[in-house]
Protein backbone atom coordinates (compact mmCIF):
# COMPACT_ATOMS: atom_id res chain seq x y z
CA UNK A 1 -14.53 2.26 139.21
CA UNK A 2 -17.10 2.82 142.11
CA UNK A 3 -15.31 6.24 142.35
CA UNK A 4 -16.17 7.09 139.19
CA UNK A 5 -19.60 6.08 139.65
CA UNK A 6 -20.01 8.19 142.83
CA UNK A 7 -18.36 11.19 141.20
CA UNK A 8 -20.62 11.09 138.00
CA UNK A 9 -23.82 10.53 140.86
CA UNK A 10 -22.61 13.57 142.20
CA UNK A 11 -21.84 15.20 139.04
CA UNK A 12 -25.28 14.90 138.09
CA UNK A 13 -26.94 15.90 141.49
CA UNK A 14 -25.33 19.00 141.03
CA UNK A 15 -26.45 19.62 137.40
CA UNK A 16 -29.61 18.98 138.63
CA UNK A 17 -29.68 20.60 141.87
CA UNK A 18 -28.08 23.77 139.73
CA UNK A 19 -30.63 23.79 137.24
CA UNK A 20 -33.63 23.76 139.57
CA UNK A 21 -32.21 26.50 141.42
CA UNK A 22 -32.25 28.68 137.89
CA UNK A 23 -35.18 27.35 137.09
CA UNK A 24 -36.98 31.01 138.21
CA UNK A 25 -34.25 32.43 135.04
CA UNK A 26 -36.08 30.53 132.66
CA UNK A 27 -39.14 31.51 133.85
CA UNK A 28 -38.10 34.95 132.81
CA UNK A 29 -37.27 34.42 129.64
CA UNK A 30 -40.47 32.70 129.21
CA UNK A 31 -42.47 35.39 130.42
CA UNK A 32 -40.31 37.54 128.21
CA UNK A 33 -40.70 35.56 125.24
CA UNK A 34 -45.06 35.40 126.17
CA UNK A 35 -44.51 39.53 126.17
CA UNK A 36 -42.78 40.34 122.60
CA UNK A 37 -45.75 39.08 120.30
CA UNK A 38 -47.87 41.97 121.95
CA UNK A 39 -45.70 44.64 121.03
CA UNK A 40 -45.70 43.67 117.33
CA UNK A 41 -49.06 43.45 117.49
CA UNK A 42 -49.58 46.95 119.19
CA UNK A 43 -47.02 48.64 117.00
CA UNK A 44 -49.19 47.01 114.15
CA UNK A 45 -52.25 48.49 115.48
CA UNK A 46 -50.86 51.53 116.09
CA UNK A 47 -48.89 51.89 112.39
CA UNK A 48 -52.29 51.17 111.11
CA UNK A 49 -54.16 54.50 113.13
CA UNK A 50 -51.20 56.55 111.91
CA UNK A 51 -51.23 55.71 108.60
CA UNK A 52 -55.11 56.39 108.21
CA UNK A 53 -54.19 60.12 109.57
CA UNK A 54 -50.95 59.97 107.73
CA UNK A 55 -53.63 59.83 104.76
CA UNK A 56 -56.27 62.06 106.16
CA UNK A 57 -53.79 64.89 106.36
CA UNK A 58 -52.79 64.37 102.91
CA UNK A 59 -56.60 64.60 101.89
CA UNK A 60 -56.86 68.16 104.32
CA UNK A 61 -53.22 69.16 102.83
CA UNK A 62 -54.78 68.79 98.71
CA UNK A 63 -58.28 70.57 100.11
CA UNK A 64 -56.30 73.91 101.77
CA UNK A 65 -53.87 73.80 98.41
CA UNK A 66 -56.95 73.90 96.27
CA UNK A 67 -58.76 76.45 98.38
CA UNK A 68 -55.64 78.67 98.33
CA UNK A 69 -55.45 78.11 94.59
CA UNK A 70 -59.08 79.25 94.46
CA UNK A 71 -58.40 82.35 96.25
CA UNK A 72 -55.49 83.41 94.36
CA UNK A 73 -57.31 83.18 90.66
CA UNK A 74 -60.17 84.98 92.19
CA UNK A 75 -58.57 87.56 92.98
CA UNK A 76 -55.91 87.71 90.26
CA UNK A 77 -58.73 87.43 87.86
CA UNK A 78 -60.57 90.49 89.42
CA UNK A 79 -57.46 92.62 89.32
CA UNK A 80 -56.93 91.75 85.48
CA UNK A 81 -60.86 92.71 85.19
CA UNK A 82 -59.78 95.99 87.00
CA UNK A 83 -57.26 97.21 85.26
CA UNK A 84 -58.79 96.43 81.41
CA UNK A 85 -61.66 98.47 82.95
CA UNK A 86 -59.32 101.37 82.68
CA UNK A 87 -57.50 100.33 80.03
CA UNK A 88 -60.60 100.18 77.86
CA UNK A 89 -61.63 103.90 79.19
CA UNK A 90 -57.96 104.65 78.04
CA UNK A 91 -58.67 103.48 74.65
CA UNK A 92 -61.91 104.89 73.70
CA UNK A 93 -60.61 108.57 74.42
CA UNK A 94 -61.19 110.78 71.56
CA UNK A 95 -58.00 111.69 69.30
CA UNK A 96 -58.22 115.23 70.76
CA UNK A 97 -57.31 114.34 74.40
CA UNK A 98 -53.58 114.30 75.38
CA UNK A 99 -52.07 110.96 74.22
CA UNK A 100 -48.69 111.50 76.29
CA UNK A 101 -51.00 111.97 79.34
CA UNK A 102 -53.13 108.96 78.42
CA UNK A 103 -49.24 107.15 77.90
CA UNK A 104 -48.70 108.42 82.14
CA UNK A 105 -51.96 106.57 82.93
CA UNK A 106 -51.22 103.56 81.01
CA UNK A 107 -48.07 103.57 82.38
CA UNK A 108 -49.58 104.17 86.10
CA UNK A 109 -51.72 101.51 85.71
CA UNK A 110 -49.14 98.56 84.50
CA UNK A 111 -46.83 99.83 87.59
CA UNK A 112 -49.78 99.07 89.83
CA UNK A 113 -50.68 95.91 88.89
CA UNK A 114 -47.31 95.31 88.86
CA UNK A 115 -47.23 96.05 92.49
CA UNK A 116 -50.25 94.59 93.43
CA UNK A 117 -48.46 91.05 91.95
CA UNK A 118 -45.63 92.01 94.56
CA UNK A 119 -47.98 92.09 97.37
CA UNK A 120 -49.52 88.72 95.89
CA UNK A 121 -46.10 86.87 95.96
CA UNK A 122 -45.66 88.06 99.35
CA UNK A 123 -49.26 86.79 100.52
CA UNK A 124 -48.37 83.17 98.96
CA UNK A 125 -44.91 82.96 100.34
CA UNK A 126 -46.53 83.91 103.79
CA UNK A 127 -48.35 80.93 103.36
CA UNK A 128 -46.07 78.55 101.93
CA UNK A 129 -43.87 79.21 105.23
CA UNK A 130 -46.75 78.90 107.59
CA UNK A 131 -47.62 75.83 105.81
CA UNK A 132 -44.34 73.96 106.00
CA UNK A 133 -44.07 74.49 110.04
CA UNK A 134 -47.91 73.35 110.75
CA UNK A 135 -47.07 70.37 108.72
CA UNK A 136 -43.44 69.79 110.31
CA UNK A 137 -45.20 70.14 113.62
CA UNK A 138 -47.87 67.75 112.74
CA UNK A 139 -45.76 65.02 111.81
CA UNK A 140 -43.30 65.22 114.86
CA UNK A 141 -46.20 64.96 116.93
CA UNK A 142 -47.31 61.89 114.77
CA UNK A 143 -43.83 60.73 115.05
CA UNK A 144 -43.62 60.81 118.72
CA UNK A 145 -46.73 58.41 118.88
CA UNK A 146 -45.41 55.96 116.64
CA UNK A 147 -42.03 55.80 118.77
CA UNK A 148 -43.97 55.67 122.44
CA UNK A 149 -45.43 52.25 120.55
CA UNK A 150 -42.51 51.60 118.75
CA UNK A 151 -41.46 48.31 121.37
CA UNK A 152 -38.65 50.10 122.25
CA UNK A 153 -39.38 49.21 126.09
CA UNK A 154 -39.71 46.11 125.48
CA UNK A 155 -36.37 45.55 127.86
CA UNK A 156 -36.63 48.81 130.20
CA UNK A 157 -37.87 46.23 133.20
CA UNK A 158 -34.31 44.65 133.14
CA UNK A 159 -32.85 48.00 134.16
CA UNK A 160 -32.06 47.41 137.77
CA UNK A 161 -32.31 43.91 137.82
CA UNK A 162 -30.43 40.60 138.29
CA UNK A 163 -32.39 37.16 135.96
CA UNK A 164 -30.31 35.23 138.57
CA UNK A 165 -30.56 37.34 141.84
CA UNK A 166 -34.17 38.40 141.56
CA UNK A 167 -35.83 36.84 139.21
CA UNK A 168 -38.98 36.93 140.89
CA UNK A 169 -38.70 40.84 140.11
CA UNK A 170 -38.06 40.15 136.57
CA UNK A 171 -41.38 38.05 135.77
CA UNK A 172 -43.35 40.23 138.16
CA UNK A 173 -42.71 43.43 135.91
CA UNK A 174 -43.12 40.78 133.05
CA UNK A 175 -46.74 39.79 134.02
CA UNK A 176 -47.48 42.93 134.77
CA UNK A 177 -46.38 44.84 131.45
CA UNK A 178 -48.20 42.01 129.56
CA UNK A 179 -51.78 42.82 131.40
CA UNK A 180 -50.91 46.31 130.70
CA UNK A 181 -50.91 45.47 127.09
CA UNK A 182 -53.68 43.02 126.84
CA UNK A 183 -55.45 45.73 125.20
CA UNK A 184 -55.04 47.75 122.14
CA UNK A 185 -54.46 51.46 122.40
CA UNK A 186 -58.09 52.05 120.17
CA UNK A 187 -57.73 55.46 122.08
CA UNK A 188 -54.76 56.61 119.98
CA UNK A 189 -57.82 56.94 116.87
CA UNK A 190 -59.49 60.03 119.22
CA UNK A 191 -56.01 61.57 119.72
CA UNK A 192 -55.44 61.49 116.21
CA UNK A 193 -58.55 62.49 115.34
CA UNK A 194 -58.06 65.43 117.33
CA UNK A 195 -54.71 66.06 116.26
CA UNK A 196 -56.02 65.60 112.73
CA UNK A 197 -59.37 68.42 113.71
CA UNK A 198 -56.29 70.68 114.75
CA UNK A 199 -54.60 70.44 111.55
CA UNK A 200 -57.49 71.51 109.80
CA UNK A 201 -58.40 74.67 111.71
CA UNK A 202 -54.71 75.93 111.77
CA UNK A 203 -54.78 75.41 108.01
CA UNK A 204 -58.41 77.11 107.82
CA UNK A 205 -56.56 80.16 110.03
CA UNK A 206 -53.71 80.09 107.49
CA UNK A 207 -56.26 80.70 104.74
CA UNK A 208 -58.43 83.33 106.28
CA UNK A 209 -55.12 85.23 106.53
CA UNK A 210 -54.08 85.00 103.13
CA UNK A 211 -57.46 85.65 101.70
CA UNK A 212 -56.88 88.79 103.97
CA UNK A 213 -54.02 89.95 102.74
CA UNK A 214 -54.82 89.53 99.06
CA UNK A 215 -58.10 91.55 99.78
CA UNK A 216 -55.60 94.55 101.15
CA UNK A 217 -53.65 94.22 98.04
CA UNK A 218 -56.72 94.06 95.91
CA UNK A 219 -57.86 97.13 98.11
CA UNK A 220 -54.82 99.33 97.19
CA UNK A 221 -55.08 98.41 93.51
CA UNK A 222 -58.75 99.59 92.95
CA UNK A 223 -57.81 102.73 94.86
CA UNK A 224 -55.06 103.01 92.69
CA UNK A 225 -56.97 102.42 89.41
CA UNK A 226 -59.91 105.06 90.62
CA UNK A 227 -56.90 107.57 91.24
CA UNK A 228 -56.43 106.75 87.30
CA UNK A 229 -59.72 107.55 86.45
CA UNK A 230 -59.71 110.92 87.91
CA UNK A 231 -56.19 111.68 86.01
CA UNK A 232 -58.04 110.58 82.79
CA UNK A 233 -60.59 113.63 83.25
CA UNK A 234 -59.08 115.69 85.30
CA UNK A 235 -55.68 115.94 84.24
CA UNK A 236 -55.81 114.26 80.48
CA UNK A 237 -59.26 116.54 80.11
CA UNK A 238 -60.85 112.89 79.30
CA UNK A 239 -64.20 111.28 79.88
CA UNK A 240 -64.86 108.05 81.54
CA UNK A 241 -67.75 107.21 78.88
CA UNK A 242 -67.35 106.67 75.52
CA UNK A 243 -68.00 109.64 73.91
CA UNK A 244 -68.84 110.14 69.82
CA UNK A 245 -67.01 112.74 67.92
CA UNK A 246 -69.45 115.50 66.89
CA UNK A 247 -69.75 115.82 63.02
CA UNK A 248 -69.23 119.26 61.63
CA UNK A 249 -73.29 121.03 61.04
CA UNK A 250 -73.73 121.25 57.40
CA UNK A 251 -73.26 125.42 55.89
């Protein structure tokens, strides 16, 4: 019985002695467990920043889609305005000038605006490509912000380390990752803000461009149609102005 007694003493002692020797361990895993709240709480934060310029870029994305949309009925407006300018001068000829010929410079005219609407698709779908990289590129980049905060590192200081061996390591790296973070990253809002500015003015470039190249379209049209209104005199023996028939003198 007194055997017993001593064994379970000893038993004990070296529970005891055991767990004071690991006691450093649990130290770790409270530091650890002191550490996790902050990266929810920064990922939070963070979530929150990107999600205001998630939003901001859909406000500069509907502003460049209506300016583009402005741009294109301009100028598809001015090119209808164009071509019933000749059109008209087409019509009013007198019945004594060359219908076929008039028929060529009808025809001319339709195959130019026709053309002039090629040139147009090929502005927009200039844009519509430029559009969809910016915008890829912008979100990776806000994607890659949103996964540096993400709490992925949360066990990166374990790499290397032993909770039994060094332990002292382990809460060390703890304690110091967790004054690292005692602070909110408020300076992510100026990067985004910046990455948000740079959105904007590759989107304002994108524009210029296509306003560009409809105005070269535009340009060939009207030098197209003014060919048209030299074929009307010149070659139908036509006159730009409206022009009354002369009544016959009275004998």
């Amino acid at each position: 019985m007194a055997l017993k007694v001593v064994f379970a003493f000893l038993l004990v002692g070296t529970f005891g002695l055991a767990l004071g020797q690991r006691e450093p361990a649990i130290e770790v895993m409270n530091a650890l467990r002191e550490l996790q709240p902050r990266y929810r709480e920064i990922q939070d934060f963070v979530i929150n920043r990107l999600t205001e310029a998630r939003l901001n870029s859909s406000q500069v994305i509907f502003n460049f889609h209506n300016e583009v949309i402005d741009s294109k009925d301009q100028f598809v407006r001015r090119a209808i305005a164009e071509e019933q300018g000749v059109l008209t001068i087409v019509d009013r000829q007198l019945e004594s000038v060359d219908r076929t010929c008039l028929g060529f410079v009808r025809n001319s005219v339709d195959m130019n605006i026709n053309l002039v609407g090629v040139s147009y698709t090929n502005c927009i779908t200039r844009v519509d490509d430029s559009l969809a990289g910016i915008v890829m590129d912008f979100y990776r980049t806000i994607q890659a912000d949103e996964t540096q905060y993400s709490g992925a590192s949360l066990f990166d200081v374990f790499r290397g380390e032993n909770i039994f061996h060094t332990p002292g390591n382990l809460v060390e790296k703890l304690n110091k990752r967790l004054e690292e973070l005692r602070e909110n990253p408020s300076y992510i809002a100026n990067e985004l803000f910046d990455v948000i500015t740079e959105f904007e003015d590759e989107l304002h470039e994108v524009k210029d461009e296509y306003d560009g190249c409809l105005g070269s379209g535009t340009q060939l049209l009207l030098s197209t149609l003014d060919i048209a209104r030299m074929q009307i005199v010149q070659v139908c023996q036509g006159q730009l102005e409206p022009v009354e028939p002369t009544e016959p003198e009275n004998p």
